[in-house]
N, C-alpha and C. Protein backbone atom coordinates (compact mmCIF):
# COMPACT_ATOMS: atom_id res chain seq x y z
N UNK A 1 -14.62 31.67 -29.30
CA UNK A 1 -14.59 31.71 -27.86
C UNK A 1 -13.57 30.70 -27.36
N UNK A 2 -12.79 31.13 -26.33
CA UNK A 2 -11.59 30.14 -25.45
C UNK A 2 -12.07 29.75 -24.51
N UNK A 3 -12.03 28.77 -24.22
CA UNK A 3 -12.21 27.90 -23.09
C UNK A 3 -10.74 27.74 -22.55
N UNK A 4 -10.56 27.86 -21.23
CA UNK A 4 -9.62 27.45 -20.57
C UNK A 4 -9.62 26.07 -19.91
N UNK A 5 -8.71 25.04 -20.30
CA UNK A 5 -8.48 24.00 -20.26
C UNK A 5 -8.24 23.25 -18.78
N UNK A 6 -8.63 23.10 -18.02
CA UNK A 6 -7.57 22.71 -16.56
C UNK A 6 -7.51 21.44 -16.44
N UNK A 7 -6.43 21.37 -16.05
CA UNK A 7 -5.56 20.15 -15.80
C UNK A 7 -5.57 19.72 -14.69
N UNK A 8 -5.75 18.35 -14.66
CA UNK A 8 -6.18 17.22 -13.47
C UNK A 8 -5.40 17.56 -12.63
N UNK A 9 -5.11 17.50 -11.78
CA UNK A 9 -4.39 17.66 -10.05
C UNK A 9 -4.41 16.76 -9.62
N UNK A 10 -5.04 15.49 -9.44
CA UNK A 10 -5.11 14.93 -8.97
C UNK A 10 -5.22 13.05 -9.74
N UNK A 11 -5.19 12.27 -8.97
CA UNK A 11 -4.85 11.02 -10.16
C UNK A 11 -5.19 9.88 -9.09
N UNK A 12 -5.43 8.44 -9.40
CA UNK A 12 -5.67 7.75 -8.54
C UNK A 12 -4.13 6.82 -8.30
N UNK A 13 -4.25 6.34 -6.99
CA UNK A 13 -2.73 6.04 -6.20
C UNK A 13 -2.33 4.84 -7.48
N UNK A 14 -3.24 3.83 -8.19
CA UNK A 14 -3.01 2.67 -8.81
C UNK A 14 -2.73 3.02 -10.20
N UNK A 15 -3.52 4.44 -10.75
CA UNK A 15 -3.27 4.30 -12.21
C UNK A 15 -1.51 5.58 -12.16
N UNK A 16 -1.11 6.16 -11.12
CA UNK A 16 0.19 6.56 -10.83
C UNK A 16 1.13 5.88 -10.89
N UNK A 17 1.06 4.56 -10.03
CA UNK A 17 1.77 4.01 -10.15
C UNK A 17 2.38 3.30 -11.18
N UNK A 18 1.34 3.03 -12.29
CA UNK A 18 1.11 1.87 -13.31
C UNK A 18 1.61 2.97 -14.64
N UNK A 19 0.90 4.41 -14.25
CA UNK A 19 1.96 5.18 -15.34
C UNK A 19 3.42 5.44 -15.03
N UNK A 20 3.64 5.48 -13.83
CA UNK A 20 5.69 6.01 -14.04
C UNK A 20 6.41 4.35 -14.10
N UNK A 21 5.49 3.74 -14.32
CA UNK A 21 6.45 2.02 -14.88
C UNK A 21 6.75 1.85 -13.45
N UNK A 22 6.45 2.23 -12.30
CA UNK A 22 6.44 0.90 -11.47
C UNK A 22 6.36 -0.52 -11.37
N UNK A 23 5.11 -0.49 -11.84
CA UNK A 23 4.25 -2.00 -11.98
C UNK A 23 3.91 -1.74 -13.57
N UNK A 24 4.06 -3.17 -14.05
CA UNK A 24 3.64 -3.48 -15.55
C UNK A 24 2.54 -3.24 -15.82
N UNK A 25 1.01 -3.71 -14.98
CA UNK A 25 0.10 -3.48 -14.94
C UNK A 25 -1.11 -2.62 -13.94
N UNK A 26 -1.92 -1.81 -14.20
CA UNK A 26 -2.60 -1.78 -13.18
C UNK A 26 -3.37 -2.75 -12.21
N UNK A 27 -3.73 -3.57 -12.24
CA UNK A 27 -4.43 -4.69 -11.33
C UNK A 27 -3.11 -5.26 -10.53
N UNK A 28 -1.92 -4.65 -11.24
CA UNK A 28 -0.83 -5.06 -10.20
C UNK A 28 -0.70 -4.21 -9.09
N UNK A 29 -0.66 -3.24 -9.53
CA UNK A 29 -0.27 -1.67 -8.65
C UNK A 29 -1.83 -1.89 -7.97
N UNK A 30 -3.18 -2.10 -8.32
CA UNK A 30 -3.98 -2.49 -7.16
C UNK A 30 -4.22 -3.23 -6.41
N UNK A 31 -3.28 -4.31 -6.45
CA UNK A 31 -3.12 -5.41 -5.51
C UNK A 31 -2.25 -5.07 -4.86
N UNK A 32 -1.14 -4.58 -5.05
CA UNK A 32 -0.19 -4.26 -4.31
C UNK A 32 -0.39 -3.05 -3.00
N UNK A 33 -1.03 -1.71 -3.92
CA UNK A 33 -1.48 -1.46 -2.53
C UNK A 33 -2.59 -1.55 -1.80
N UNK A 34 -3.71 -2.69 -2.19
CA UNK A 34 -4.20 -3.19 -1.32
C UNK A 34 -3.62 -4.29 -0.21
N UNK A 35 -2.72 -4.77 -0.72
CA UNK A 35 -1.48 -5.99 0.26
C UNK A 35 -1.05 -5.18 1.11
N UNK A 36 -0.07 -4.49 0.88
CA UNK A 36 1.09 -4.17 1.15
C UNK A 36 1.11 -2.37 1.96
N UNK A 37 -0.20 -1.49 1.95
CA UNK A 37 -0.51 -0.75 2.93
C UNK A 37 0.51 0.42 2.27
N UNK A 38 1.41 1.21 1.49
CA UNK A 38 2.07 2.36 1.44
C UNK A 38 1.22 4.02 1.79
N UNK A 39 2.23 4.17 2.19
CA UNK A 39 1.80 5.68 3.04
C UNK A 39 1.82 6.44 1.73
N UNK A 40 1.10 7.88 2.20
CA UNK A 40 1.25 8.70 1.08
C UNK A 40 1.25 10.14 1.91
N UNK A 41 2.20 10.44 1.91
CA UNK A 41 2.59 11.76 3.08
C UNK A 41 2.26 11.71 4.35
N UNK A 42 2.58 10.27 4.89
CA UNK A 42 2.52 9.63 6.25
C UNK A 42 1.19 9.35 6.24
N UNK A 43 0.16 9.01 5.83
CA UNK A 43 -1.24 8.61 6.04
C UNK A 43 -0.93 6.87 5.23
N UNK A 44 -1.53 5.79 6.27
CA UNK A 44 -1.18 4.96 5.32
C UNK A 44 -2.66 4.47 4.70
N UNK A 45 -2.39 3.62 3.66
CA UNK A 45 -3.66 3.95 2.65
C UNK A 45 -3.82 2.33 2.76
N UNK A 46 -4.68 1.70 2.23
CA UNK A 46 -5.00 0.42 1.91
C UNK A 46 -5.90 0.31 0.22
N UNK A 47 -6.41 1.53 0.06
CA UNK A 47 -7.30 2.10 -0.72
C UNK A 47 -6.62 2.35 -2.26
N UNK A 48 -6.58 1.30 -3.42
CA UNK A 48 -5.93 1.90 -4.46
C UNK A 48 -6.89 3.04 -5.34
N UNK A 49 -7.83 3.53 -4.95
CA UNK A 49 -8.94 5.02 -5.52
C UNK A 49 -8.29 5.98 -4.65
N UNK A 50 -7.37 5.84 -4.11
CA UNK A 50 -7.01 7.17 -2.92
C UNK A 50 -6.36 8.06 -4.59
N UNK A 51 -6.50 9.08 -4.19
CA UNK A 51 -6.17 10.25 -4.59
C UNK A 51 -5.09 11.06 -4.48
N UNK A 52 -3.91 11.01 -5.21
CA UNK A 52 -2.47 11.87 -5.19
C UNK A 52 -2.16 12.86 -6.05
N UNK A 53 -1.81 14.26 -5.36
CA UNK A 53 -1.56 15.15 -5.62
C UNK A 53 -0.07 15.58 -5.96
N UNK A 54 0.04 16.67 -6.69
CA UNK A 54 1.38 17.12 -6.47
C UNK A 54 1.97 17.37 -5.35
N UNK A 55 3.18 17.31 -5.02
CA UNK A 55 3.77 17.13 -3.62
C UNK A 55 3.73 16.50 -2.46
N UNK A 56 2.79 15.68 -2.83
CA UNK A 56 2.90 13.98 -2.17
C UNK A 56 4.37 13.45 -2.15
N UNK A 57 4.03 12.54 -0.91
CA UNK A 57 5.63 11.49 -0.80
C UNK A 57 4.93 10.64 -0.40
N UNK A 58 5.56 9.38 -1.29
CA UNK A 58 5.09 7.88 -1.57
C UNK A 58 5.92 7.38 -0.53
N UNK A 59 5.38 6.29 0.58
CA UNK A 59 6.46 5.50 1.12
C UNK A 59 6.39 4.07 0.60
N UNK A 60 6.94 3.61 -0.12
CA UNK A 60 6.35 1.52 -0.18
C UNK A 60 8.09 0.87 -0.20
N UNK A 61 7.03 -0.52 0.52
CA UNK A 61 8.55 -1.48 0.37
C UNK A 61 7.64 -2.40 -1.12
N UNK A 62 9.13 -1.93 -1.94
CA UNK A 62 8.80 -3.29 -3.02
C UNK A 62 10.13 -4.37 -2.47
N UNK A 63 9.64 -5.25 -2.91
CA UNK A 63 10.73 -6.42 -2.51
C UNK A 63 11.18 -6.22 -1.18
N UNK A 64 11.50 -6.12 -0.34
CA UNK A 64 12.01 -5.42 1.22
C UNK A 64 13.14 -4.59 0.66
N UNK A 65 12.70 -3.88 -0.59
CA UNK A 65 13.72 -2.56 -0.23
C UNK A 65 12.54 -0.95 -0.06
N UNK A 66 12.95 -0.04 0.59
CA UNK A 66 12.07 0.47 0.69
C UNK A 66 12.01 1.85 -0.35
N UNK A 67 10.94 2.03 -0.66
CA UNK A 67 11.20 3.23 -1.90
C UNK A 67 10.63 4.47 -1.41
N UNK A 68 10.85 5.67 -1.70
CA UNK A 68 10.42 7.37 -0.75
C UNK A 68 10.46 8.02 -2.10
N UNK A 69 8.83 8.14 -3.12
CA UNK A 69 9.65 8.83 -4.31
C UNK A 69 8.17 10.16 -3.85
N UNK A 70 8.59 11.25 -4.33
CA UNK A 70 8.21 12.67 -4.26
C UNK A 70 7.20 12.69 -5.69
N UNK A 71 6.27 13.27 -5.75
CA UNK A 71 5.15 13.27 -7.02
C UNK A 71 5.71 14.59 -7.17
N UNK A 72 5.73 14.66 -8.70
CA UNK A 72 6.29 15.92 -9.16
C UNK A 72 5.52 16.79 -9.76
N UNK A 73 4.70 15.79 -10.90
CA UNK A 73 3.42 16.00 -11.97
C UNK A 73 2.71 15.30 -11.85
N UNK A 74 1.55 15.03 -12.37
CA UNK A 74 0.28 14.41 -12.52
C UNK A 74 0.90 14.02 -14.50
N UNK A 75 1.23 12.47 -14.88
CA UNK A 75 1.22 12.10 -16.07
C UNK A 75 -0.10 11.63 -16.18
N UNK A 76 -0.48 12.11 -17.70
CA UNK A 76 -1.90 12.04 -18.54
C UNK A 76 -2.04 10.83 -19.38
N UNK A 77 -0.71 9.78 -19.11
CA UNK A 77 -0.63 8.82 -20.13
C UNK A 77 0.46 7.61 -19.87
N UNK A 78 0.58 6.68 -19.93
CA UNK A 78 1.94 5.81 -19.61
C UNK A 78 2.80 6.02 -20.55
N UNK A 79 3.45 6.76 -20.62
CA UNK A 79 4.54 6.64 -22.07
C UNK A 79 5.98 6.05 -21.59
N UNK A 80 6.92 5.82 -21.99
CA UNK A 80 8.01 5.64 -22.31
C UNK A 80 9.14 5.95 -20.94
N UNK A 81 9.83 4.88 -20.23
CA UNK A 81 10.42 4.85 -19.09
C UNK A 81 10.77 6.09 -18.93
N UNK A 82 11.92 6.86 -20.47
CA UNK A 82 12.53 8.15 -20.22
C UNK A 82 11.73 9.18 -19.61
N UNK A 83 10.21 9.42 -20.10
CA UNK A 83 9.51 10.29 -19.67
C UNK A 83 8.75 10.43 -18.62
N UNK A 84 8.82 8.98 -18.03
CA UNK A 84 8.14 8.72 -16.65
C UNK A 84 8.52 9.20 -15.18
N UNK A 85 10.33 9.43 -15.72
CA UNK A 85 11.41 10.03 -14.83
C UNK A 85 10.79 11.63 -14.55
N UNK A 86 10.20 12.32 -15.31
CA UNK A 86 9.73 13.79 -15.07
C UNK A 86 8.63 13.46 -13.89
N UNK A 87 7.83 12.37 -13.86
CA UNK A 87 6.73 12.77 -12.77
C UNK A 87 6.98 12.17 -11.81
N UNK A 88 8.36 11.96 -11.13
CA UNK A 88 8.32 11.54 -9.79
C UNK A 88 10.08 12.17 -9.38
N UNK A 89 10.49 12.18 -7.83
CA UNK A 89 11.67 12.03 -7.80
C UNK A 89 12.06 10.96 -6.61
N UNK A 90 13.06 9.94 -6.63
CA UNK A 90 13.05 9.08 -5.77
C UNK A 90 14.03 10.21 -4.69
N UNK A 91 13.33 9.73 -3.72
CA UNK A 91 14.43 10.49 -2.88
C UNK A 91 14.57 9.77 -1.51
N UNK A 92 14.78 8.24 -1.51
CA UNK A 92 15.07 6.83 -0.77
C UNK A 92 16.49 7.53 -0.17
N UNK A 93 16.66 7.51 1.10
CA UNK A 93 18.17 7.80 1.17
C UNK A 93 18.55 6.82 1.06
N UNK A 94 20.44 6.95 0.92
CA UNK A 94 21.47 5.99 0.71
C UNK A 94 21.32 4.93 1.90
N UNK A 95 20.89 5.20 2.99
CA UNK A 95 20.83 4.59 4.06
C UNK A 95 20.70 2.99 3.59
N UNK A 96 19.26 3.03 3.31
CA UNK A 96 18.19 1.95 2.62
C UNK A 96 19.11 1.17 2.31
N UNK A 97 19.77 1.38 1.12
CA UNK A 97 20.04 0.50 -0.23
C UNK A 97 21.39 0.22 0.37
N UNK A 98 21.71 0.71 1.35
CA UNK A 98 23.27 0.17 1.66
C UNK A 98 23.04 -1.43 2.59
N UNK A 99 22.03 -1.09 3.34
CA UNK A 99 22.04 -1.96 4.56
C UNK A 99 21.46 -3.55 3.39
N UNK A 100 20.51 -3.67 2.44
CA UNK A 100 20.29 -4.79 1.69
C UNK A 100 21.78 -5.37 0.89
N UNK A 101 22.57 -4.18 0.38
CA UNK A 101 23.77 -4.69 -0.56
C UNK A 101 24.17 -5.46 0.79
N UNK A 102 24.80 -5.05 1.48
CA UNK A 102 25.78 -5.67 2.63
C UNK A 102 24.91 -6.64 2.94
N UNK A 103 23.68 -7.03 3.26
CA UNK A 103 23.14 -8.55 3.62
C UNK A 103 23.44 -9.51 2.67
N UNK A 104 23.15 -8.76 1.60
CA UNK A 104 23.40 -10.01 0.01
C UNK A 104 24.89 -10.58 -0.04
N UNK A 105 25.79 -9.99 0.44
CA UNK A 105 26.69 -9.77 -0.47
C UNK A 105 27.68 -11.07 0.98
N UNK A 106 26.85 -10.73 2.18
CA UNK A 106 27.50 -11.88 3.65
C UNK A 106 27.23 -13.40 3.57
N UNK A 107 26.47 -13.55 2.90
CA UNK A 107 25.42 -14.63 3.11
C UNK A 107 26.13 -15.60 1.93
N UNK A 108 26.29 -16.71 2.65
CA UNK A 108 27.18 -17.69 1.61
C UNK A 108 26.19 -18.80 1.47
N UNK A 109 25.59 -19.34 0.33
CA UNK A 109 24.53 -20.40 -0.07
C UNK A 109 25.39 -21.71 -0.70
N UNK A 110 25.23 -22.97 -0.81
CA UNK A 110 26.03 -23.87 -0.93
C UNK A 110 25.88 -23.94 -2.46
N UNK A 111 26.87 -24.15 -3.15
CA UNK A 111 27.11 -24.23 -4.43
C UNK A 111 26.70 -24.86 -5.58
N UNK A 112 26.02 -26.25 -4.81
CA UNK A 112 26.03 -27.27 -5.15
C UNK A 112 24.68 -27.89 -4.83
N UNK A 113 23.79 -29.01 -5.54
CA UNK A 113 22.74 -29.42 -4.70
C UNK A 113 22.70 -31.30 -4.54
N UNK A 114 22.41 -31.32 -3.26
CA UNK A 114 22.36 -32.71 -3.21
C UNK A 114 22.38 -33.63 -1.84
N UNK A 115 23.21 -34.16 -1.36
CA UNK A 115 23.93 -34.62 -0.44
C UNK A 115 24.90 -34.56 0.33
N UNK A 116 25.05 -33.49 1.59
CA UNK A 116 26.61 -33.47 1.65
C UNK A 116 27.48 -34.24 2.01
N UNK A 117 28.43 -34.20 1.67
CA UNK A 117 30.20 -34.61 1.41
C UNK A 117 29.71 -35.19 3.21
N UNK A 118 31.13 -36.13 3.43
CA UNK A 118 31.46 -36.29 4.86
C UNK A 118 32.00 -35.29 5.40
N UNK A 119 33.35 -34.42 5.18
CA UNK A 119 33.39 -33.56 5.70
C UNK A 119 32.37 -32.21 5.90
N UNK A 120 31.14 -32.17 5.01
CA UNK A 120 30.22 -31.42 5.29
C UNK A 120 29.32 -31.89 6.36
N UNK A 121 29.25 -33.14 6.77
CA UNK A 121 28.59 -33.80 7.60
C UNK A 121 29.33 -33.86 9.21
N UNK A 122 30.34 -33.56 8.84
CA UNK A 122 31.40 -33.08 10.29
C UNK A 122 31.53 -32.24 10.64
N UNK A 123 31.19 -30.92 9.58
CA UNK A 123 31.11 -29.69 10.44
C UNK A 123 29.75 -29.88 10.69
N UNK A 124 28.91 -30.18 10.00
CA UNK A 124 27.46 -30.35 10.56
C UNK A 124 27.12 -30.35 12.22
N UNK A 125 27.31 -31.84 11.95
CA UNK A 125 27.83 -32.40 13.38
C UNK A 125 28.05 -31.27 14.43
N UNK A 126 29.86 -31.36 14.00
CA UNK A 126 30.36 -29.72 15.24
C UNK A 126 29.55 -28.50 15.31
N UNK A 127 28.78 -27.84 14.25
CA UNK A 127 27.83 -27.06 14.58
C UNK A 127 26.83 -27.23 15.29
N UNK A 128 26.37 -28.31 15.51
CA UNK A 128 25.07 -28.67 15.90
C UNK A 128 25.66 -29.37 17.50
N UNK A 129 26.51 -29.29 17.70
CA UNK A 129 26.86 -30.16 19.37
C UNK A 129 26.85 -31.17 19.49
N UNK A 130 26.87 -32.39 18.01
CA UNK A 130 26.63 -33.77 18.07
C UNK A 130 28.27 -34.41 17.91
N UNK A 131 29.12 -34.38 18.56
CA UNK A 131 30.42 -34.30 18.61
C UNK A 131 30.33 -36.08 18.67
């Protein structure tokens, strides 16, 4: 006799995440979206037992960049980065990732740590209106 087998549909938001190598761990991916609030086809969740289906869209900011990835499959297992790529598709527009490069890339940090120079202490000065 055959039994017909059926396959999960459904998966919880923390152990998803923790299989496509998002997060290293699960207790990470459940802290995180208990922190940090990501939507899941515009509903926002707080709840890492919420429940994701195929054709879900993930919204989360990791780091303040923001990520939009599409559920493709339901994975049965954490395997191997290459294969983790089948159950999701990022689909973040270019928008996003342009506007962080260009902040990084303006922003000049001093080279050096310590005390500044006198002439660092003169523009100081002139910046600050202490002429």
């Amino acid at each position: 006799m055959t039994y017909n087998i059926l396959e999960k549909k459904t998966l919880r938001l923390d152990i998803y995440l923790y299989y496509i190598r998002i997060f290293k761990s699960r207790s990470l991916a459940s802290k995180f979206v208990s922190s940090n609030r990501p939507r899941i086809s515009g509903l926002v969740t707080q709840k890492p037992h919420k429940l994701i289906s195929i054709g879900d869209v993930l919204t989360m900011t990791i780091n303040d960049n923001i990520k939009i990835l599409k559920v493709l499959d339901i994975p049965n297992r954490r395997g191997p980065y290459s294969e983790s790529l089948n159950f999701y598709a990022d689909i973040t527009p270019i928008s996003f990732t342009s506007k962080k490069e260009n902040l990084k890339s303006d922003t000049n940090f001093v080279k050096r740590v310590g005390r500044p120079t006198k002439r660092e202490r003169r523009q100081i000065n002139r910046l600050m209106g202490r002429d």
